[in-house]
PDB file of N, CA and C in Angstrom:
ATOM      1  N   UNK A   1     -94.627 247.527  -5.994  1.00  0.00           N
ATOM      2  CA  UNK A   1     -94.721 247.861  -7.396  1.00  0.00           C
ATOM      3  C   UNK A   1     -93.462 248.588  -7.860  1.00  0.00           C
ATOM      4  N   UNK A   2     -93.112 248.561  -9.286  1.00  0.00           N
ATOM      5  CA  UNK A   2     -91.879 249.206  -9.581  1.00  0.00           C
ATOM      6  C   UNK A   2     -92.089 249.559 -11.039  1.00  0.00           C
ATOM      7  N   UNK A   3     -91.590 249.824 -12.152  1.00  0.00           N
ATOM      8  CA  UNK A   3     -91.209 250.325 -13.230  1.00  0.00           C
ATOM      9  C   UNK A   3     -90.564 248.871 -14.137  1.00  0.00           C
ATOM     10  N   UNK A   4     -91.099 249.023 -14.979  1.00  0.00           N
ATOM     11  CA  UNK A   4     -91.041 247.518 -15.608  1.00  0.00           C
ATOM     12  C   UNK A   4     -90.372 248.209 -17.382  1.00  0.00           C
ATOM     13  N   UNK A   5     -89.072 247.002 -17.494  1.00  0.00           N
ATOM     14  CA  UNK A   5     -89.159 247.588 -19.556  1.00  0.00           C
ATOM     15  C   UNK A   5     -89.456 245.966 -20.187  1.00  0.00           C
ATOM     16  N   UNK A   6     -90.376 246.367 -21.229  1.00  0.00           N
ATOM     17  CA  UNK A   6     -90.484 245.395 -22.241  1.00  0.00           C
ATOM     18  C   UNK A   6     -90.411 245.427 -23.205  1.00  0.00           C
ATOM     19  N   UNK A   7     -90.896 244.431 -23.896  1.00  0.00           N
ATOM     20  CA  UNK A   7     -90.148 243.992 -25.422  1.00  0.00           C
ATOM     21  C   UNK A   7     -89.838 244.725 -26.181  1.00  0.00           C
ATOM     22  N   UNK A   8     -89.808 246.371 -26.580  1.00  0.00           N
ATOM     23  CA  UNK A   8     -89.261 247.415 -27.220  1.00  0.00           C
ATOM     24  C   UNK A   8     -88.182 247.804 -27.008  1.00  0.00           C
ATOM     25  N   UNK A   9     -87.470 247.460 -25.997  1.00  0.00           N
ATOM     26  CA  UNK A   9     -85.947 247.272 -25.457  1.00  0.00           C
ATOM     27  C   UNK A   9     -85.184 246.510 -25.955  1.00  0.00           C
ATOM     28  N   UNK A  10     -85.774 244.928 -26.190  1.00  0.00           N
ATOM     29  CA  UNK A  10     -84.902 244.176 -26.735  1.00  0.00           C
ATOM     30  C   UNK A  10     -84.386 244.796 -27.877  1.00  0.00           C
ATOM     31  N   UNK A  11     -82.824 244.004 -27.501  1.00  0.00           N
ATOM     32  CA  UNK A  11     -82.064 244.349 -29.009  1.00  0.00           C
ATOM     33  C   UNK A  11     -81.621 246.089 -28.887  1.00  0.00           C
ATOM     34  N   UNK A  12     -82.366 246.784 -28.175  1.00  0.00           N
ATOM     35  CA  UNK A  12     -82.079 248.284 -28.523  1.00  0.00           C
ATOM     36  C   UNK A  12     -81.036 248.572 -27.580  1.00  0.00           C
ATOM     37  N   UNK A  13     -81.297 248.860 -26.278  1.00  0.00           N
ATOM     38  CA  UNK A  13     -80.686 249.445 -25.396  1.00  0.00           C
ATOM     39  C   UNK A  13     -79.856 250.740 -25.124  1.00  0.00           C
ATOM     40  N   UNK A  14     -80.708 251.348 -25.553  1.00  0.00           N
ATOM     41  CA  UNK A  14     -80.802 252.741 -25.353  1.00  0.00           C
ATOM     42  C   UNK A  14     -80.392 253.242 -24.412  1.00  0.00           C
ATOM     43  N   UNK A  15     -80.280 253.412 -23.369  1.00  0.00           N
ATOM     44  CA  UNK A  15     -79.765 253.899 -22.065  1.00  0.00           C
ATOM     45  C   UNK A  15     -80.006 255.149 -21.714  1.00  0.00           C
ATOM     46  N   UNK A  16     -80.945 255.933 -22.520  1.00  0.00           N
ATOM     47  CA  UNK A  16     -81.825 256.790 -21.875  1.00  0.00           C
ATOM     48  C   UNK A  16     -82.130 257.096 -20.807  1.00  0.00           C
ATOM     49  N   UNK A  17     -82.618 256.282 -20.044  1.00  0.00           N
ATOM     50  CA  UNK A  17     -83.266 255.928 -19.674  1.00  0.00           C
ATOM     51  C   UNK A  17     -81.988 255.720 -17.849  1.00  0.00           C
ATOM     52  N   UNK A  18     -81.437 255.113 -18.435  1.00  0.00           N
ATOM     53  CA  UNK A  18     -80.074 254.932 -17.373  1.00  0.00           C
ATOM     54  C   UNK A  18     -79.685 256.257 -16.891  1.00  0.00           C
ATOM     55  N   UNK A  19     -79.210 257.214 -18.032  1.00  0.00           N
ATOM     56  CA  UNK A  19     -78.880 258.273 -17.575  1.00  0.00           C
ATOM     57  C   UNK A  19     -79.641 259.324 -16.650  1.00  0.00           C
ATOM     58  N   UNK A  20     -80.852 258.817 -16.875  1.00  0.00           N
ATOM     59  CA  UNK A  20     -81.997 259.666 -16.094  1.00  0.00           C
ATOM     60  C   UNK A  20     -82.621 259.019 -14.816  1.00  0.00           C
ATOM     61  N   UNK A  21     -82.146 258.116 -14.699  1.00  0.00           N
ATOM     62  CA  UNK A  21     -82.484 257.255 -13.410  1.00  0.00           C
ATOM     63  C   UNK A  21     -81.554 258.010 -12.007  1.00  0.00           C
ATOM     64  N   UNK A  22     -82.374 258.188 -11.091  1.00  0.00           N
ATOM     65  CA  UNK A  22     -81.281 259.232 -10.242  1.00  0.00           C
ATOM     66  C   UNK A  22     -81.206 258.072  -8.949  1.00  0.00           C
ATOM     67  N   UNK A  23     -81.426 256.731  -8.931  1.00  0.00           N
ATOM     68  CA  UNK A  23     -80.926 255.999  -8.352  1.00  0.00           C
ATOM     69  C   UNK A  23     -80.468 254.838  -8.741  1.00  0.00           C
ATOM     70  N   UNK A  24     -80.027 254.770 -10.039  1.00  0.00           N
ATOM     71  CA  UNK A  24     -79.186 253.893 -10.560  1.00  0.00           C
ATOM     72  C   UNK A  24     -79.509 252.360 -10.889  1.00  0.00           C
ATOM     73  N   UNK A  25     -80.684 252.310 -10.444  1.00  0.00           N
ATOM     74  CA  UNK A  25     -81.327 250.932 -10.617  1.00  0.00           C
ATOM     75  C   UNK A  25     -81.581 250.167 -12.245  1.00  0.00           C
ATOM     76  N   UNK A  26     -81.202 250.649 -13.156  1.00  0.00           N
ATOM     77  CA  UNK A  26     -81.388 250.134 -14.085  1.00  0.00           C
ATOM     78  C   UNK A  26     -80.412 249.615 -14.956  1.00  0.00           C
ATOM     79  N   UNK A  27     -80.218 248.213 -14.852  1.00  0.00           N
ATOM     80  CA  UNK A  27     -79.036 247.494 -15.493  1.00  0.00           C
ATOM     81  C   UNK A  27     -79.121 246.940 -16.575  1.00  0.00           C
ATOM     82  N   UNK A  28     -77.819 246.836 -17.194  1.00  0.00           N
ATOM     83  CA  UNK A  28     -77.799 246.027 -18.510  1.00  0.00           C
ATOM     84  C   UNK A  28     -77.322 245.231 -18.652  1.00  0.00           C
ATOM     85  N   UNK A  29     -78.542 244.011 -19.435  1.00  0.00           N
ATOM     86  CA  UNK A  29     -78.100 242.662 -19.113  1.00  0.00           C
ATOM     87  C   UNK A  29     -77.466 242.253 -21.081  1.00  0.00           C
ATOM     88  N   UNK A  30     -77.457 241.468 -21.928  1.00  0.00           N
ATOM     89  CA  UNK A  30     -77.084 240.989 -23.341  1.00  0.00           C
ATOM     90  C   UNK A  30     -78.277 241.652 -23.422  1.00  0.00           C
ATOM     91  N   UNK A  31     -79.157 241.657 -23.976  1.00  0.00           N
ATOM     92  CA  UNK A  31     -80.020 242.153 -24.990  1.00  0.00           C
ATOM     93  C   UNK A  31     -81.104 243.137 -24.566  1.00  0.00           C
ATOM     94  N   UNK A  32     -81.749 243.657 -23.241  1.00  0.00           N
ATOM     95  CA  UNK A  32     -82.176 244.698 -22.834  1.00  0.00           C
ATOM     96  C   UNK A  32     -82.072 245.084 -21.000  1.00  0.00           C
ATOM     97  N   UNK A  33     -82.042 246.176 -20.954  1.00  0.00           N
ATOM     98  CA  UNK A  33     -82.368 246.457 -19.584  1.00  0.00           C
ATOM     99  C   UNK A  33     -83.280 246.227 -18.999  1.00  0.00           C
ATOM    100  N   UNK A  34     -83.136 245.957 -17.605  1.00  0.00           N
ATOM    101  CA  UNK A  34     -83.417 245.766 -16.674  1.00  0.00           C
ATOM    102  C   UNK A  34     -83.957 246.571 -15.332  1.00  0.00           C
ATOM    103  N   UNK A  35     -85.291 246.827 -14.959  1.00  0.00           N
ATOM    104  CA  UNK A  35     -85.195 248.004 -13.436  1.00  0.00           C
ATOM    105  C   UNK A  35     -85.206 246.674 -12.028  1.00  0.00           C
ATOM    106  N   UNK A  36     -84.433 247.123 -11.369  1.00  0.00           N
ATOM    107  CA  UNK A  36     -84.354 246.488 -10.080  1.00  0.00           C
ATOM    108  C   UNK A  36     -85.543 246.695  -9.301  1.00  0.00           C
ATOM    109  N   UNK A  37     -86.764 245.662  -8.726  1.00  0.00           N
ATOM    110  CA  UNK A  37     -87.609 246.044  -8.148  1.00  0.00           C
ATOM    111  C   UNK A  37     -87.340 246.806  -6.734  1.00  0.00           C
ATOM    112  N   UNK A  38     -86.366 246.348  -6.359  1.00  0.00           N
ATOM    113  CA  UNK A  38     -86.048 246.930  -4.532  1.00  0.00           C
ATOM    114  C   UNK A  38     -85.405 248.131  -4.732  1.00  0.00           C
ATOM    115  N   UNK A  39     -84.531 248.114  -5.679  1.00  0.00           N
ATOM    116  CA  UNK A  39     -83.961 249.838  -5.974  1.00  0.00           C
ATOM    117  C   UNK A  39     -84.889 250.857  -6.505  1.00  0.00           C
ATOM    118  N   UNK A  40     -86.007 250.252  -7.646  1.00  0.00           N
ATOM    119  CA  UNK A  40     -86.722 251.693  -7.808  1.00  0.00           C
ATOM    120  C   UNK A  40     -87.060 252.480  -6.637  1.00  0.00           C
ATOM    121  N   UNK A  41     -87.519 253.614  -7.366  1.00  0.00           N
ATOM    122  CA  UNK A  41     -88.044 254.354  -6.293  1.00  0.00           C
ATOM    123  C   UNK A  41     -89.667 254.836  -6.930  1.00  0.00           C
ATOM    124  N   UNK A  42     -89.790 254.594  -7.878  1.00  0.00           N
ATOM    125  CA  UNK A  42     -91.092 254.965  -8.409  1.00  0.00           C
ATOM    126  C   UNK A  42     -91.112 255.926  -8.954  1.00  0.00           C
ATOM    127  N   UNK A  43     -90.335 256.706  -9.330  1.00  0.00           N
ATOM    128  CA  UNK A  43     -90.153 257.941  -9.568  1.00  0.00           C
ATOM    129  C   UNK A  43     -90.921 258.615 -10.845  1.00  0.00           C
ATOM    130  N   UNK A  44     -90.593 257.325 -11.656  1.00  0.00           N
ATOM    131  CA  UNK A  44     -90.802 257.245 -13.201  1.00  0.00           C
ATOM    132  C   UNK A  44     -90.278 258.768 -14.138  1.00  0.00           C
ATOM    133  N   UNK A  45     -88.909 258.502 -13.732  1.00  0.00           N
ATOM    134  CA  UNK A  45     -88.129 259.536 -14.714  1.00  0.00           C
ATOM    135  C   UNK A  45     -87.742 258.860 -16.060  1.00  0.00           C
ATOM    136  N   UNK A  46     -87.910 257.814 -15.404  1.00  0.00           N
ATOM    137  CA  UNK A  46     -86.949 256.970 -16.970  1.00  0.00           C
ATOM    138  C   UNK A  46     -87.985 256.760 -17.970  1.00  0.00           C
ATOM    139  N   UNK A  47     -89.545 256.740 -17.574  1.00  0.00           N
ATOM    140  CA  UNK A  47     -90.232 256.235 -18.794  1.00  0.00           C
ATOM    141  C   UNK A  47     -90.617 257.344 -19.739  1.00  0.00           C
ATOM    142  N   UNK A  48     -90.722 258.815 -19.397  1.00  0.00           N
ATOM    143  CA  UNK A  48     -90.607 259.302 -20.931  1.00  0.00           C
ATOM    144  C   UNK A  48     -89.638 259.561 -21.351  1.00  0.00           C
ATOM    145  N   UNK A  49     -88.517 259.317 -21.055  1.00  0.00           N
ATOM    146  CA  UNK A  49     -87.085 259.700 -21.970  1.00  0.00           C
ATOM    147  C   UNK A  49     -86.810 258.293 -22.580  1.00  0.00           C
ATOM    148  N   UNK A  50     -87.468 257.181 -22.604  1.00  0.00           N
ATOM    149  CA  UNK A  50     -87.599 255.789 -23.418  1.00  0.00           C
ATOM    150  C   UNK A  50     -87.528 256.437 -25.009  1.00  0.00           C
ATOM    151  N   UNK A  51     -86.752 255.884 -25.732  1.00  0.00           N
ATOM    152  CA  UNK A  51     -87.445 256.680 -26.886  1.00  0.00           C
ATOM    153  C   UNK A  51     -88.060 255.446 -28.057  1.00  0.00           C
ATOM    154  N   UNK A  52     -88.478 254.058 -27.664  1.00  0.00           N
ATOM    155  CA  UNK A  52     -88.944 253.215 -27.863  1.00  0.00           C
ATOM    156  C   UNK A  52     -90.322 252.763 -26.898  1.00  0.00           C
ATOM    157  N   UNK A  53     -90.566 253.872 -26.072  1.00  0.00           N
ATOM    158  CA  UNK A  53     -91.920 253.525 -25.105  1.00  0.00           C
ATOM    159  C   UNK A  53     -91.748 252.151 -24.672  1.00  0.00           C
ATOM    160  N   UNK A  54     -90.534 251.583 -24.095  1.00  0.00           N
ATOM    161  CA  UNK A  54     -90.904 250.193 -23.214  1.00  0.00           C
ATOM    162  C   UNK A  54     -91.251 250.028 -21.853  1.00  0.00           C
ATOM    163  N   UNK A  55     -90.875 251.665 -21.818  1.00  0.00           N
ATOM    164  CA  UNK A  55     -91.156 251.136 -19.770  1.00  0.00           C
ATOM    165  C   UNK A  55     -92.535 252.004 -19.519  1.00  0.00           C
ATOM    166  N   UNK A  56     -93.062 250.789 -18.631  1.00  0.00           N
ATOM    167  CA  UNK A  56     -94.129 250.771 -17.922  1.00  0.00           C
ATOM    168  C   UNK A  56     -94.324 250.614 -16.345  1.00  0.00           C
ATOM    169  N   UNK A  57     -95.526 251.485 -15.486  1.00  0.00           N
ATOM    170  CA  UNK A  57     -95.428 251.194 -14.234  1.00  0.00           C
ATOM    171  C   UNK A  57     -96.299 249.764 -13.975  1.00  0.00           C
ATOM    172  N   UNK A  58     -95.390 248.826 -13.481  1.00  0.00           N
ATOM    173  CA  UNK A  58     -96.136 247.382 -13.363  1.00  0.00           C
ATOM    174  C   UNK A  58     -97.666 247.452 -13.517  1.00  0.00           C
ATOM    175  N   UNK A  59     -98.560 247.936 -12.988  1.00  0.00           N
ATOM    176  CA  UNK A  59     -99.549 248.187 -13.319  1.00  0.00           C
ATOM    177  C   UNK A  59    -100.374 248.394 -14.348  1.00  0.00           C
ATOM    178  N   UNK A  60     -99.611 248.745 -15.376  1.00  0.00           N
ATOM    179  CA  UNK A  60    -100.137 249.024 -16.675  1.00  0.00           C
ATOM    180  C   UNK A  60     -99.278 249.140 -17.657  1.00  0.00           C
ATOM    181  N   UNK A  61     -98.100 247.438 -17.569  1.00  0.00           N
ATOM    182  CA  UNK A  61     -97.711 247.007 -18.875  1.00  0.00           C
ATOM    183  C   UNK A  61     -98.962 246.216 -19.631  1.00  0.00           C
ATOM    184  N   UNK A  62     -98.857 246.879 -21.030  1.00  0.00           N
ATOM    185  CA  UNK A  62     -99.788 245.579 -21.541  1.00  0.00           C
ATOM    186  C   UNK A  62    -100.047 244.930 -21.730  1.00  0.00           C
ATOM    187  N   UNK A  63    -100.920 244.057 -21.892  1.00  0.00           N
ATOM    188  CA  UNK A  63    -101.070 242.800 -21.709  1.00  0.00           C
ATOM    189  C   UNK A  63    -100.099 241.507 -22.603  1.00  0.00           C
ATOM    190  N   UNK A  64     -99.670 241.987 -23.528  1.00  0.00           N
ATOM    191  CA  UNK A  64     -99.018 241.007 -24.635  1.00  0.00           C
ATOM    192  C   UNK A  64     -97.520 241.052 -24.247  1.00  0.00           C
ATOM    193  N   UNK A  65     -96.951 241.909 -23.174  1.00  0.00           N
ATOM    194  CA  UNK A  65     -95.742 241.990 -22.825  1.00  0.00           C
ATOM    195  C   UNK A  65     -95.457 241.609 -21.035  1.00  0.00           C
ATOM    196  N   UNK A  66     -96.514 241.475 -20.814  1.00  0.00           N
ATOM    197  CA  UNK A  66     -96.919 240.932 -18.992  1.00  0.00           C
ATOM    198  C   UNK A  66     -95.322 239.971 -18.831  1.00  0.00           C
ATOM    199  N   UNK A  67     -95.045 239.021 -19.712  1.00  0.00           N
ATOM    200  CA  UNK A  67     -94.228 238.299 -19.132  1.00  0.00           C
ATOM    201  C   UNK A  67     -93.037 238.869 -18.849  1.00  0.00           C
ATOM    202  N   UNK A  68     -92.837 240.164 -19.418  1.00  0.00           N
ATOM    203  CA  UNK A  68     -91.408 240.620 -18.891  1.00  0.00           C
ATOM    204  C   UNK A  68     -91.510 241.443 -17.628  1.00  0.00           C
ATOM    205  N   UNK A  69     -92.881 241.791 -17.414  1.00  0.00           N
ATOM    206  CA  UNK A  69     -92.756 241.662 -15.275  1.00  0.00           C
ATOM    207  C   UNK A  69     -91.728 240.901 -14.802  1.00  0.00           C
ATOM    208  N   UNK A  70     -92.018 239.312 -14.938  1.00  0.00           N
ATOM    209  CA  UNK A  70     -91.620 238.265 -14.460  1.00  0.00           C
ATOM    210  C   UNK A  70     -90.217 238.317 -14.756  1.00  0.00           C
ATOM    211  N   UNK A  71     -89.657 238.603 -16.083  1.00  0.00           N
ATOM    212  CA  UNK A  71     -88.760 238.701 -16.431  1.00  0.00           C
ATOM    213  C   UNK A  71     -87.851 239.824 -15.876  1.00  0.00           C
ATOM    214  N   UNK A  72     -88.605 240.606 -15.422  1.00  0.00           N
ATOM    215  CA  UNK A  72     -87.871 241.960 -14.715  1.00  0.00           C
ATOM    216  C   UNK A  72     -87.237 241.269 -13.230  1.00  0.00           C
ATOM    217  N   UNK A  73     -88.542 241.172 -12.706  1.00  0.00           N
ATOM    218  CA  UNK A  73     -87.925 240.092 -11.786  1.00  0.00           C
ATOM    219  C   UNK A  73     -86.773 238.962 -11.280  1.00  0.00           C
ATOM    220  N   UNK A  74     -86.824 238.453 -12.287  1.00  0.00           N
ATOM    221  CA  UNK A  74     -86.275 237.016 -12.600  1.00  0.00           C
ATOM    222  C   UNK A  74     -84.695 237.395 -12.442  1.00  0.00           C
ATOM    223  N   UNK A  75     -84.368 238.507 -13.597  1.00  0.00           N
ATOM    224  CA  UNK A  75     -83.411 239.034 -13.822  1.00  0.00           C
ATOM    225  C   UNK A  75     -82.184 239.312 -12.648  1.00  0.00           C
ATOM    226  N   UNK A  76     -82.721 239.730 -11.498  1.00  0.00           N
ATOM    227  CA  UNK A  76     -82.292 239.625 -10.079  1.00  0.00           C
ATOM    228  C   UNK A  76     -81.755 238.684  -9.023  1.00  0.00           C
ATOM    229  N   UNK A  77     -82.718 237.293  -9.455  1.00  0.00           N
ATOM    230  CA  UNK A  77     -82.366 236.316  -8.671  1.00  0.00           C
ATOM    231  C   UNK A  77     -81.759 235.864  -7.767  1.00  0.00           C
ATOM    232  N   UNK A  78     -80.616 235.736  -8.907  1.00  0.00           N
ATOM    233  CA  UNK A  78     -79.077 235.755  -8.483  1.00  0.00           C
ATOM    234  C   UNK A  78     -78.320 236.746  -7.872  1.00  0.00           C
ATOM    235  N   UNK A  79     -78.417 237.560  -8.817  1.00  0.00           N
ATOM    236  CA  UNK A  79     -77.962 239.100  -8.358  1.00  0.00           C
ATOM    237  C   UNK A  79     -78.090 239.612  -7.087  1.00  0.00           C
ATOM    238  N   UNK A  80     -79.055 239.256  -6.573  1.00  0.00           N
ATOM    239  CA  UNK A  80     -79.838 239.905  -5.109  1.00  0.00           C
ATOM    240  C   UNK A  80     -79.968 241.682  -5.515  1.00  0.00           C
ATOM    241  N   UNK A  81     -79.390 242.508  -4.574  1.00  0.00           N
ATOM    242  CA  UNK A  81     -79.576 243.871  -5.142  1.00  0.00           C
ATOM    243  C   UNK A  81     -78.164 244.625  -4.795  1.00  0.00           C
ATOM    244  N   UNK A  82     -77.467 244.871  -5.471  1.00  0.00           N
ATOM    245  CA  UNK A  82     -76.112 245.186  -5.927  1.00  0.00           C
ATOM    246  C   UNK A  82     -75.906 247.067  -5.144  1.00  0.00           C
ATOM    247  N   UNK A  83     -77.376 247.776  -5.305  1.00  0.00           N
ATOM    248  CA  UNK A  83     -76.942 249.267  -4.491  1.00  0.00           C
ATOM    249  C   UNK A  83     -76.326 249.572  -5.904  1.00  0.00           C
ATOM    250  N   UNK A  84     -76.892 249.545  -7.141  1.00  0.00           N
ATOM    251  CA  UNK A  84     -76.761 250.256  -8.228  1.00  0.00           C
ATOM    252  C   UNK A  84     -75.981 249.793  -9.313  1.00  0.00           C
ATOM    253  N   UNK A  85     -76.179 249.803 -10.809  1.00  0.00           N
ATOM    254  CA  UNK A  85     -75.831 249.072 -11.805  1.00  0.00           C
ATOM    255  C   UNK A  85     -74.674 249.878 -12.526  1.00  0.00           C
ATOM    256  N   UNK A  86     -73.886 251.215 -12.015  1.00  0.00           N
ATOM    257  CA  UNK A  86     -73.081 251.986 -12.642  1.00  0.00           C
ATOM    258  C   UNK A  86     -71.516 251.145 -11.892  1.00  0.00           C
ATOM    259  N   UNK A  87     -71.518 250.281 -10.400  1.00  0.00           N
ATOM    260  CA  UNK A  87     -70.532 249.850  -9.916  1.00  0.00           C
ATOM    261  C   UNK A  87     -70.669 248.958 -10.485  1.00  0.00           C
ATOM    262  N   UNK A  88     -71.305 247.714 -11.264  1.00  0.00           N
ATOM    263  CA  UNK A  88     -71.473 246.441 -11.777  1.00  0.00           C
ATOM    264  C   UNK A  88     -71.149 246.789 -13.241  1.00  0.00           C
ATOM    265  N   UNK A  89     -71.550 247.538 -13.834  1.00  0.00           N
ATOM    266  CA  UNK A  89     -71.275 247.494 -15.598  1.00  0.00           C
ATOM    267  C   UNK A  89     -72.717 246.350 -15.785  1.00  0.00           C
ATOM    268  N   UNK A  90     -71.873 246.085 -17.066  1.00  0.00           N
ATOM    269  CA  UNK A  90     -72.920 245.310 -17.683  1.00  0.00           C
ATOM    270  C   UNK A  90     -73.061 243.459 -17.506  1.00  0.00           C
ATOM    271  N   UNK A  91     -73.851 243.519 -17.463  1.00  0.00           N
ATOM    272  CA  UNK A  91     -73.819 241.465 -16.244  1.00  0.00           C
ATOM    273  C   UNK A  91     -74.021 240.822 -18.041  1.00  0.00           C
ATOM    274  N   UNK A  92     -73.311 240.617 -17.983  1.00  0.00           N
ATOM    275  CA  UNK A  92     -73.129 239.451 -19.059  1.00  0.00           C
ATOM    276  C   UNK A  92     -74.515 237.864 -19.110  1.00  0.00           C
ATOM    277  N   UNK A  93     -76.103 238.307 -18.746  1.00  0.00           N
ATOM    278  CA  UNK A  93     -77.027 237.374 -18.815  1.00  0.00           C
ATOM    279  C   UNK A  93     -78.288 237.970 -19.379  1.00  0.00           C
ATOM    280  N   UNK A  94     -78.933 237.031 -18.876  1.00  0.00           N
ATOM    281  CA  UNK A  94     -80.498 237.702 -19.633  1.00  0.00           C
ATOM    282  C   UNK A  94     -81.112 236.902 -19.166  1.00  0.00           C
ATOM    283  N   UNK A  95     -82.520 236.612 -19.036  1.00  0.00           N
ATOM    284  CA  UNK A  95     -83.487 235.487 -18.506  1.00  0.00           C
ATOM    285  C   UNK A  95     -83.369 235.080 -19.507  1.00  0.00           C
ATOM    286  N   UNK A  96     -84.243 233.432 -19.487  1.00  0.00           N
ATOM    287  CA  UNK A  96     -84.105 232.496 -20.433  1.00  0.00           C
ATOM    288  C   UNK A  96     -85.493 233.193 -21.288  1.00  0.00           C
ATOM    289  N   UNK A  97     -85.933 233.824 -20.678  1.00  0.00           N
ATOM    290  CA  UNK A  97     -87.938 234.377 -21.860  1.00  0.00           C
ATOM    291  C   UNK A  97     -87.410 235.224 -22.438  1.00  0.00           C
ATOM    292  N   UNK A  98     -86.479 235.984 -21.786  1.00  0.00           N
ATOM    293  CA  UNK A  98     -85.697 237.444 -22.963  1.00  0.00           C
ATOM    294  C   UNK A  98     -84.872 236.755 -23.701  1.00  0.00           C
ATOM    295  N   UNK A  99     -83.874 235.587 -23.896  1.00  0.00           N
ATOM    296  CA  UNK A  99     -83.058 235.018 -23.934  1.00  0.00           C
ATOM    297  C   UNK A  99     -83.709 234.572 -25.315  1.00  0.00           C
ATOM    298  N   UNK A 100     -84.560 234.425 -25.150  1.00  0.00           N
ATOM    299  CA  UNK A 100     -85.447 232.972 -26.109  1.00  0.00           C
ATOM    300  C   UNK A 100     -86.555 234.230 -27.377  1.00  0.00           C
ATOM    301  N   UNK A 101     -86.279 234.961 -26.662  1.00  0.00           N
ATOM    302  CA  UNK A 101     -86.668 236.314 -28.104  1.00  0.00           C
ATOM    303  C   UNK A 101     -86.398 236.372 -29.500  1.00  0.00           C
ATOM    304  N   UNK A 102     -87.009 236.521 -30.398  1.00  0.00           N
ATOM    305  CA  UNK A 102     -86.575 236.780 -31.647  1.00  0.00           C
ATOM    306  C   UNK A 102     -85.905 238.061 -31.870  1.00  0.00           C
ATOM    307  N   UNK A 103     -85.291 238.392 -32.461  1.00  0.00           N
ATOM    308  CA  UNK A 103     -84.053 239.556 -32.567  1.00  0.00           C
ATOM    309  C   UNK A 103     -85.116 240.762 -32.343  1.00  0.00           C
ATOM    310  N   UNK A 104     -84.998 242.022 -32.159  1.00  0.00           N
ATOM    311  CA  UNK A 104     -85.941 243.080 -31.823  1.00  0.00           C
ATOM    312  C   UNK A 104     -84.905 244.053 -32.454  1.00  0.00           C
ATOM    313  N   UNK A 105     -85.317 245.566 -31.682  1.00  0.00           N
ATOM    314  CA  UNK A 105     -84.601 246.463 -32.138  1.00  0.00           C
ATOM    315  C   UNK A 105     -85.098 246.817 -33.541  1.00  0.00           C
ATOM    316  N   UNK A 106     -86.031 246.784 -34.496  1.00  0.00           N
ATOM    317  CA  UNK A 106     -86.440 247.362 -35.508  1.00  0.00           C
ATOM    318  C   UNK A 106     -87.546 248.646 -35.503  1.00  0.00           C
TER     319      UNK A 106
END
């Protein structure tokens, strides 16, 4: 299990949330961040300094945003696990379900 952000991210990217992460697992992809499942640690520092409430512990994202689990996931693929998103910067992708979003951030 890990720390999941959804659809209240899109478009925003706040980085709150980054700064408070004390193992660096949370990357930014074009249109929202990302938590690395193998890097969290569970800690859940990052979800009340959200200041859009998107992150959730997998367990209890809600139901109308479930697909960006998958999408949290997904996000990695390729990537494999990098050992932290402050040596990478920002990855120039997004999944194709975040990808395929209507503009957010309001």
């Amino acid at each position: 299990m890990t720390y999941i952000i959804a659809e209240p991210c899109v478009d925003v990217l706040d980085r709150a949330c980054v700064e408070e992460c004390p193992v660096d697992c949370i990357y930014e992809g074009n249109r929202m961040l990302y938590i690395h499942p193998d890097e969290c640690v569970d800690c859940g520092a990052c979800e009340p300094v959200c200041p859009v409430e998107a992150i959730f512990y997998e367990d209890d994202v809600p139901e109308q945003w479930k697909d960006y689990a998958n999408a949290n996931y997904e996000f990695f693929e390729d990537l494999g696990s990098p050992g932290g998103a402050a040596k990478i910067g920002k990855i120039d992708k997004d999944t194709a379900f975040v990808a395929a979003q209507p503009p957010g951030g309001e």
